[in-house]
C-alpha atoms as a PDB file:
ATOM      1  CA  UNK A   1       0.000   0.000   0.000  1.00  0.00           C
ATOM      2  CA  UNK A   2       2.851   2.284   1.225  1.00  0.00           C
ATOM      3  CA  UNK A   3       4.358   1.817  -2.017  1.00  0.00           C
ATOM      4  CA  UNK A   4       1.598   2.013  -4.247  1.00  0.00           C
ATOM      5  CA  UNK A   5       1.165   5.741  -2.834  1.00  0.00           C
ATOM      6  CA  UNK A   6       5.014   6.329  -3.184  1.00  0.00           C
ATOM      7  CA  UNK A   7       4.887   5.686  -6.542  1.00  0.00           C
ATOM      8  CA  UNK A   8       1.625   8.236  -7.212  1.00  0.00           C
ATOM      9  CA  UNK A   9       3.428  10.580  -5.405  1.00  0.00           C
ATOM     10  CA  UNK A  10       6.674  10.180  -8.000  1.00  0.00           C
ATOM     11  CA  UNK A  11       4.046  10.440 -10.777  1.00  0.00           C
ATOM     12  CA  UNK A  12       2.785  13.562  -9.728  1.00  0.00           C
ATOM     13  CA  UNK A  13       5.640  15.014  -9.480  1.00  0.00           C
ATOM     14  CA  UNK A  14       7.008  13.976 -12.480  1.00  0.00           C
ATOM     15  CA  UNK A  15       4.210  14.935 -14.506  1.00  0.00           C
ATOM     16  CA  UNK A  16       3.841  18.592 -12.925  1.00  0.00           C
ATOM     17  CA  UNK A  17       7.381  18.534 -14.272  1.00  0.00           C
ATOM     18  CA  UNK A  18       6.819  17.665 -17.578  1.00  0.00           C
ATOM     19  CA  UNK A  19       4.076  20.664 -17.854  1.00  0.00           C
ATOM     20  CA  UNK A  20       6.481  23.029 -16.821  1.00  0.00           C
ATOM     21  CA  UNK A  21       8.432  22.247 -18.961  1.00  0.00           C
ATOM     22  CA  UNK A  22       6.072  22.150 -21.854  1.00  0.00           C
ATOM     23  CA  UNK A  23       4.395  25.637 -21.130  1.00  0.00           C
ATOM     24  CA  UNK A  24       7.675  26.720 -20.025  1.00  0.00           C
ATOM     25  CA  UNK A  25       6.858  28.046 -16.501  1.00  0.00           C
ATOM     26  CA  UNK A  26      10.017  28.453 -14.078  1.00  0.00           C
ATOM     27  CA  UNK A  27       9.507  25.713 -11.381  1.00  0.00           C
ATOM     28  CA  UNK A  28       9.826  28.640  -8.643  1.00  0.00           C
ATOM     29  CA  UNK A  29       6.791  30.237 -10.221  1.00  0.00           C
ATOM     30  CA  UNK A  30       5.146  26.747  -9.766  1.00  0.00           C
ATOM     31  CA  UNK A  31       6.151  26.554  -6.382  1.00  0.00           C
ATOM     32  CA  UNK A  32       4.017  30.124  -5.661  1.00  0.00           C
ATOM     33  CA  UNK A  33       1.169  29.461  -7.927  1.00  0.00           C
ATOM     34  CA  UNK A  34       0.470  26.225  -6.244  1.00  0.00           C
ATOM     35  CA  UNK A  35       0.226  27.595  -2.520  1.00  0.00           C
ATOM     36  CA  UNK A  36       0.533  30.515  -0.674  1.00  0.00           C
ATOM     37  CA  UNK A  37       2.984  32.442   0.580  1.00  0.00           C
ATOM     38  CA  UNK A  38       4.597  32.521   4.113  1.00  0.00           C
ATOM     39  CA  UNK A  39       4.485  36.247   3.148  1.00  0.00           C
ATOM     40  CA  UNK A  40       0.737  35.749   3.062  1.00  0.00           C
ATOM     41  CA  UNK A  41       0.530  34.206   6.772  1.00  0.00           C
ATOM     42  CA  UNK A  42       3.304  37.680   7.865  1.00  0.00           C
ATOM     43  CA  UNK A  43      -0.173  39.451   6.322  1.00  0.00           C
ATOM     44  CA  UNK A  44      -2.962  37.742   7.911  1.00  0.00           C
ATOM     45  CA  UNK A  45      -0.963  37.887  11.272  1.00  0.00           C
ATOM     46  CA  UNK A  46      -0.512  41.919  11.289  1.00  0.00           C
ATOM     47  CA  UNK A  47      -3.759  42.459   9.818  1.00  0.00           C
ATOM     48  CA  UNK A  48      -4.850  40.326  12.777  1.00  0.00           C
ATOM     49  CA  UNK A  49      -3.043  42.292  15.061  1.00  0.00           C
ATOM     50  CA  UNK A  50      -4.514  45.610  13.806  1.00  0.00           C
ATOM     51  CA  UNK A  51      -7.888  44.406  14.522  1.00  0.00           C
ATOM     52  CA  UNK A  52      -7.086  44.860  18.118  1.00  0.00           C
ATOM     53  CA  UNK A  53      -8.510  48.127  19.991  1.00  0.00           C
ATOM     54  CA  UNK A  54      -5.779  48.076  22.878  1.00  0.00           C
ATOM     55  CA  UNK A  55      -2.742  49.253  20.823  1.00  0.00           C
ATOM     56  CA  UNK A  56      -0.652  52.268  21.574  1.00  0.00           C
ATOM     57  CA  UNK A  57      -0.408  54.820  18.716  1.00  0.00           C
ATOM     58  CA  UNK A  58       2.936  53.956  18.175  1.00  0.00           C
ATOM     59  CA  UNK A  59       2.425  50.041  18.112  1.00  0.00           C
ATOM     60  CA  UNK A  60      -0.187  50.381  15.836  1.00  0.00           C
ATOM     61  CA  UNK A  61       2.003  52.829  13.314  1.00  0.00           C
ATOM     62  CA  UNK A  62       4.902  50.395  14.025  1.00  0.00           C
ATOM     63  CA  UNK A  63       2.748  47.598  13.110  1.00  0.00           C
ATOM     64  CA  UNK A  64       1.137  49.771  10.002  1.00  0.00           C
ATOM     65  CA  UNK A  65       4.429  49.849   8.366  1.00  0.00           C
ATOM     66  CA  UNK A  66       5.215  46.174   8.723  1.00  0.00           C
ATOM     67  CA  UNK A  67       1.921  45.244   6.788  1.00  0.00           C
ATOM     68  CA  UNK A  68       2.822  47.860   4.418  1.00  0.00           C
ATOM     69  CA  UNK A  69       6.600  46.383   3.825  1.00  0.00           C
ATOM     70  CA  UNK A  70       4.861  42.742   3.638  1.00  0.00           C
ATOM     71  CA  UNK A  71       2.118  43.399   1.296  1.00  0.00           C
ATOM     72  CA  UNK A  72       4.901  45.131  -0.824  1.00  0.00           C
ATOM     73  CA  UNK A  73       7.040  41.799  -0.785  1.00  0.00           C
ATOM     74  CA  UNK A  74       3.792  40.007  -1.421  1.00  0.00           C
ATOM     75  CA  UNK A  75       3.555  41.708  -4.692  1.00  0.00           C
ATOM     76  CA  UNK A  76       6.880  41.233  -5.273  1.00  0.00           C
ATOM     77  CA  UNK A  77       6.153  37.551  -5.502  1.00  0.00           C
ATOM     78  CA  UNK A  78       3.153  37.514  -7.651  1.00  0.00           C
ATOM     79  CA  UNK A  79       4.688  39.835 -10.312  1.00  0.00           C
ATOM     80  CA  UNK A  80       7.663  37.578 -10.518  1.00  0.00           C
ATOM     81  CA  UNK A  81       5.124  34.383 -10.777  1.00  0.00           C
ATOM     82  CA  UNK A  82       3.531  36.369 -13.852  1.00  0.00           C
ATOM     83  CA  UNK A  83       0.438  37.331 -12.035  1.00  0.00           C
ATOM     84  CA  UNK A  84      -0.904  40.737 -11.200  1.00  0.00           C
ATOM     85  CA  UNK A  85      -0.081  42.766  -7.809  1.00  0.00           C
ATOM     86  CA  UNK A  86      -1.713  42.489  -5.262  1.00  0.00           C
ATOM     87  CA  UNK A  87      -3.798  46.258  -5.562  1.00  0.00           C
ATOM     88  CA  UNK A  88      -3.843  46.272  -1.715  1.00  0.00           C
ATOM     89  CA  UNK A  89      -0.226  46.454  -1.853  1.00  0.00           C
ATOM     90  CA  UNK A  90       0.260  48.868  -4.407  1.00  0.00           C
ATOM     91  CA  UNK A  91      -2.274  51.604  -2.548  1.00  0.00           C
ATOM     92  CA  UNK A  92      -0.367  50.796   0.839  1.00  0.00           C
ATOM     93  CA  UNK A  93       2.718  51.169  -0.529  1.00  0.00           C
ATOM     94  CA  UNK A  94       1.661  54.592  -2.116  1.00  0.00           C
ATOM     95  CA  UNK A  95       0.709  55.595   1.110  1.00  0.00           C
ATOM     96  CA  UNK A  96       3.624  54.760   2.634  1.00  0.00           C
ATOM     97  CA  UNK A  97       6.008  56.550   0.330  1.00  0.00           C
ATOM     98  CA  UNK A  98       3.331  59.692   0.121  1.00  0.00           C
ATOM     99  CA  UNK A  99       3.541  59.564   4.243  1.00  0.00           C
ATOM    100  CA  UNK A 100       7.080  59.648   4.416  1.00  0.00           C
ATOM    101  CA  UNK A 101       7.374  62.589   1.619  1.00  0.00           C
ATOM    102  CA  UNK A 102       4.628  64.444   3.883  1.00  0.00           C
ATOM    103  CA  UNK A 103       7.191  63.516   7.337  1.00  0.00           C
ATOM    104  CA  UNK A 104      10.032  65.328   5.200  1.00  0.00           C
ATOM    105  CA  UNK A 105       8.168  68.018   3.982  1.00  0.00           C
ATOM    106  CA  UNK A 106       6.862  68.962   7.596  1.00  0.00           C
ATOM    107  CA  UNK A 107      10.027  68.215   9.542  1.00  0.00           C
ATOM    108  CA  UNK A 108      11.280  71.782  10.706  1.00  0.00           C
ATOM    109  CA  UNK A 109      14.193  73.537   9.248  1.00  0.00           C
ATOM    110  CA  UNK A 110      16.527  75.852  11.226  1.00  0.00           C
ATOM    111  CA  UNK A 111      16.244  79.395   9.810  1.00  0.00           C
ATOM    112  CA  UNK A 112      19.213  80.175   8.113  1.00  0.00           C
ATOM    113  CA  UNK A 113      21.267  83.289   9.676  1.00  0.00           C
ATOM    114  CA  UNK A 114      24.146  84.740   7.571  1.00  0.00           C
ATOM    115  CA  UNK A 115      25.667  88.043   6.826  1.00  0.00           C
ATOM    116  CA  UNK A 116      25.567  89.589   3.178  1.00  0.00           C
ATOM    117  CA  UNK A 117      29.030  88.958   1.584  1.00  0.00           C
ATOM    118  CA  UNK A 118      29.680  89.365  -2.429  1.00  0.00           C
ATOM    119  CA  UNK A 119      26.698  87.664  -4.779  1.00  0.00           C
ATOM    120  CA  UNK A 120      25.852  85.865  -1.186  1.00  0.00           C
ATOM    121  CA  UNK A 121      26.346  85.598   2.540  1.00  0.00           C
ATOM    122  CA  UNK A 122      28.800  84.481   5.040  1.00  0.00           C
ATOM    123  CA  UNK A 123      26.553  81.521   7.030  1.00  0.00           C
ATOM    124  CA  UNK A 124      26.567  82.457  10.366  1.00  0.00           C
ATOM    125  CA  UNK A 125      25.375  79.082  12.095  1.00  0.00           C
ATOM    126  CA  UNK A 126      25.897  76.094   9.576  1.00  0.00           C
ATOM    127  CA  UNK A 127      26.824  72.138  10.470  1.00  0.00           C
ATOM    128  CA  UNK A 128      28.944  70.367   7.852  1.00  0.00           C
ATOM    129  CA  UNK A 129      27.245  66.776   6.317  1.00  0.00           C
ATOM    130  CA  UNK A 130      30.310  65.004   6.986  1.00  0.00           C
ATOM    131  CA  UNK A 131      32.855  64.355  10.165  1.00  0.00           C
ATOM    132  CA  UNK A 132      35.085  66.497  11.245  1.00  0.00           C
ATOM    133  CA  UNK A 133      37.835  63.118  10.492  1.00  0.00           C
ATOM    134  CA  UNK A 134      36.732  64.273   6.764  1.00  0.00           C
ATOM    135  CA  UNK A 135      36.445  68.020   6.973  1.00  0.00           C
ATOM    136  CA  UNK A 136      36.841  70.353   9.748  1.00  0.00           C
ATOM    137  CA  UNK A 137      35.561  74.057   8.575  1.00  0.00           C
ATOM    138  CA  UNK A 138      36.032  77.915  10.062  1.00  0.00           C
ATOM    139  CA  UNK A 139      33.839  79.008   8.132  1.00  0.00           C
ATOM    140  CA  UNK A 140      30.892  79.094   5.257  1.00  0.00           C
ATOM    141  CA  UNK A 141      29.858  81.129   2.062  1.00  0.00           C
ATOM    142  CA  UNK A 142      26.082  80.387   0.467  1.00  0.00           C
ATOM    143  CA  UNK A 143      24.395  81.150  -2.324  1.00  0.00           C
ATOM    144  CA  UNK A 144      20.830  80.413  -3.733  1.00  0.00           C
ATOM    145  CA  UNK A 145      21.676  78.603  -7.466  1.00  0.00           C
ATOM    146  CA  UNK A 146      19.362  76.354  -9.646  1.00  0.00           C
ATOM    147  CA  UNK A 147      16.518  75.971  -7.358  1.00  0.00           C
ATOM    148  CA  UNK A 148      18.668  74.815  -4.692  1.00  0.00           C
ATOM    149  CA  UNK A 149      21.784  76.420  -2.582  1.00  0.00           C
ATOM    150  CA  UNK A 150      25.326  76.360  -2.835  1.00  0.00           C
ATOM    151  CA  UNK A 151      27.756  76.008   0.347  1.00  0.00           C
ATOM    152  CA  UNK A 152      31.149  76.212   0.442  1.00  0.00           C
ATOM    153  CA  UNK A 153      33.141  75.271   3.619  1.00  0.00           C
ATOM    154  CA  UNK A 154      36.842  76.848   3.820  1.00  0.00           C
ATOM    155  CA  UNK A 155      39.052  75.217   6.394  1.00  0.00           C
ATOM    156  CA  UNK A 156      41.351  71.929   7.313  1.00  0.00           C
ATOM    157  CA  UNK A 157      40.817  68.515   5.334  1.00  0.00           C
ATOM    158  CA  UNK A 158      40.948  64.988   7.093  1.00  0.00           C
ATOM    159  CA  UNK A 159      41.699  65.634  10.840  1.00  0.00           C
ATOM    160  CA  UNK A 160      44.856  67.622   9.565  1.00  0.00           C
ATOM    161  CA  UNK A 161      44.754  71.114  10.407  1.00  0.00           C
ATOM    162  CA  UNK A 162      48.132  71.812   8.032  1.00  0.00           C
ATOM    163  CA  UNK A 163      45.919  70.440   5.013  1.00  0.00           C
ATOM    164  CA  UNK A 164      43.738  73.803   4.271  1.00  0.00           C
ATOM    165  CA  UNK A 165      41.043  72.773   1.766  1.00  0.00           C
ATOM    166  CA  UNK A 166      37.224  73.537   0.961  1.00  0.00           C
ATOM    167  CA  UNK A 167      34.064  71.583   1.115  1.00  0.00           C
ATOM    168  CA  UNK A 168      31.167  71.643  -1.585  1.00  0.00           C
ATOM    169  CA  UNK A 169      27.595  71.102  -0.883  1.00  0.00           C
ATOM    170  CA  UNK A 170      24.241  71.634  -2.296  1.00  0.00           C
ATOM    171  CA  UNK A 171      21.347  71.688  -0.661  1.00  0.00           C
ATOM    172  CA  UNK A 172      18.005  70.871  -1.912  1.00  0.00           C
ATOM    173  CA  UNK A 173      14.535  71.316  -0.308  1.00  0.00           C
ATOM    174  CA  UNK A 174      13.588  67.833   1.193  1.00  0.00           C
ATOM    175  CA  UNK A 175      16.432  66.237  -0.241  1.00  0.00           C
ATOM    176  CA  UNK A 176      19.860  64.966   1.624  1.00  0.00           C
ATOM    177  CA  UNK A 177      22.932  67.223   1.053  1.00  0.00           C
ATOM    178  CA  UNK A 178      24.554  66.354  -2.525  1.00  0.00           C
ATOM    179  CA  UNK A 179      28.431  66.545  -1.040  1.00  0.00           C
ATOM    180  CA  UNK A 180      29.750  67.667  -4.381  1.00  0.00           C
ATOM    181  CA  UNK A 181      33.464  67.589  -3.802  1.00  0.00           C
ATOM    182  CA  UNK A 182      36.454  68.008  -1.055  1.00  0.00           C
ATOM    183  CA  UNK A 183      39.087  69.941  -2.214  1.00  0.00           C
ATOM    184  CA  UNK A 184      42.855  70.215  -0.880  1.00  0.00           C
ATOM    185  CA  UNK A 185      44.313  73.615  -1.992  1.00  0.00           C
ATOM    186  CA  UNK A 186      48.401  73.414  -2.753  1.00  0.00           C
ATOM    187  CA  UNK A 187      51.061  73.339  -0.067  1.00  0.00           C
ATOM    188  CA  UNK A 188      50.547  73.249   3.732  1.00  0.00           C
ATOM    189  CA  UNK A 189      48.395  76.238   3.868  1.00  0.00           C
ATOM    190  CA  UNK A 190      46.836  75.921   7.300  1.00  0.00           C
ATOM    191  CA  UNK A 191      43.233  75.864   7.614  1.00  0.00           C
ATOM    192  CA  UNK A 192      41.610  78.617   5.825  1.00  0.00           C
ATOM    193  CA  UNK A 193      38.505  80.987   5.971  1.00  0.00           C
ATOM    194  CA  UNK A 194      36.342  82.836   3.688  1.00  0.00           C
ATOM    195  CA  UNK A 195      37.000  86.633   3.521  1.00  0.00           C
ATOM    196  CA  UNK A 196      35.525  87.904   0.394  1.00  0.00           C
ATOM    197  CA  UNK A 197      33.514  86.547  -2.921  1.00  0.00           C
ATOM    198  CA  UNK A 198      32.761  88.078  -6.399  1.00  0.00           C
ATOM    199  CA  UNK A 199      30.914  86.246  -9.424  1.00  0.00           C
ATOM    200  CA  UNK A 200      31.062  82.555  -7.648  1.00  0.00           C
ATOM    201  CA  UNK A 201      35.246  83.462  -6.930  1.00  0.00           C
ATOM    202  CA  UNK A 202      35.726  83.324  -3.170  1.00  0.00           C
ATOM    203  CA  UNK A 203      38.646  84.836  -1.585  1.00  0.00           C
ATOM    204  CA  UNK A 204      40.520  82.555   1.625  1.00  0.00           C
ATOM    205  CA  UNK A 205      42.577  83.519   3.629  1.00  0.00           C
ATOM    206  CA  UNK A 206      45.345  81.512   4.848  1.00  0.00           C
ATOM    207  CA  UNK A 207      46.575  81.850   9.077  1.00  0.00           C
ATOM    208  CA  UNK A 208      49.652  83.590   8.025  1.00  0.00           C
ATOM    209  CA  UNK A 209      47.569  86.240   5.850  1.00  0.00           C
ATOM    210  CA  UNK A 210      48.081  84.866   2.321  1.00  0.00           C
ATOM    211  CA  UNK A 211      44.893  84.793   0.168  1.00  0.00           C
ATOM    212  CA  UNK A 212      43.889  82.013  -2.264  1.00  0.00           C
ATOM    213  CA  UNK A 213      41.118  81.839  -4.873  1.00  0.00           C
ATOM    214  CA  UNK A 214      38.650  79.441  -5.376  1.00  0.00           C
ATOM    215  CA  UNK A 215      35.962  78.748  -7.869  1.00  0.00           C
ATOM    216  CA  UNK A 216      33.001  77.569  -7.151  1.00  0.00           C
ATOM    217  CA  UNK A 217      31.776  76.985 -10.587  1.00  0.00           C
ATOM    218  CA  UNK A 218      34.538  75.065 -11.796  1.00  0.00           C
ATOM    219  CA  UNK A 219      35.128  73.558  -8.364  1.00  0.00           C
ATOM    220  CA  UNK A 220      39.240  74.371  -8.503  1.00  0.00           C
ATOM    221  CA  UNK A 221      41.795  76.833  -6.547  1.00  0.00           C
ATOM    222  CA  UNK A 222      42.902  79.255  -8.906  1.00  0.00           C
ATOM    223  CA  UNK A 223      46.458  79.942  -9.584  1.00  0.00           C
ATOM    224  CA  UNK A 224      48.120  83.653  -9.380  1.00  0.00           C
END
């Protein structure tokens, strides 16, 4: 009897296997089209546990995003079977991303405080995207260019305060900072600070009073 079943069994198998290979469907997408997911039992689980009226606001929103992320994978899955998304998963997953945009969007933004200094200002209270083991400024010059604004830190580069250099940074409304470049400038300068600007050109000044020339268009120290 054992047997007899053991060799059904074989003979399913087999023959799903000759199907799939006659309509040419990747065994995988067998595999999903033949049972659920465990993706599906993550879903039914959350969405279970959503149903309850005792969770805190930040369970629940904790708990939101999980069914959001699974749904998402679920879709996943049935797109690479060859079957439609799960619409569900495409609507939470549009709400998610629209929620997160609307977080950025409303997430306050220190005003920015500067002094008027050539075709800008001198930033007054600025923190630099990066350590100070990378860059370690004195000081900042801004300007508002292409919808966006332009920053560029003067003063020492990697943790060595001989190495005077600049930073370059744009900054884009409810984006992250685009660090655009960090630049040495020639010979064991010091660090150096921003003292003057004209057309995009800024003006350092080195500790022992020499002045180099930067541009921040072409993103290079100018020579003499």
């Amino acid at each position: 009897m054992m047997q007899r079943i053991a060799r059904h069994k074989r003979r399913s198998v087999l023959l799903l296997l000759v199907l799939a290979l006659a309509a040419d469907i990747p065994l995988v997408s067998l595999a999903t089209r033949n049972g659920p997911s465990h993706v599906d039992d993550q879903v039914r689980a959350l969405e279970a546990e959503l149903a309850r009226d005792d969770l805190s606001p930040e369970l629940r929103t904790s708990l939101e995003e999980k069914l959001a992320i699974a749904r998402d994978s679920r879709s996943q899955e049935l797109q690479a079977a060859g079957r439609d998304p799960d619409p569900a998963a495409d609507a939470a997953k549009k709400a998610r991303l629209a929620g997160e945009a609307a977080r950025i969007a409303e997430t306050p933004r220190p005003p920015l405080t500067c002094t008027p200094l050539g075709d800008g200002c001198l930033l007054l209270d600025f923190t630099p995207p990066v350590s100070s083991q990378v860059f370690l400024p004195t000081s900042a010059w801004s300007i508002e260019d292409n919808g966006g604004r332009l920053v560029v830190m003067a003063g020492s580069i990697g943790g060595d305060l001989q190495q005077g250099g600049v930073l370059v940074v744009r900054y884009v409304e409810n984006q992250p900072p685009d660090i655009g470049a960090v630049i040495p400038a020639a010979g064991r300068t010091g660090p150096l600070e921003v003292a003057a600007e004209f057309a995009k050109v800024i003006q350092l000044r080195a500790p022992n009073g020499t002045t180099l020339a930067f541009d921040a268009t072409q993103l290079t120290f100018l020579s003499k």
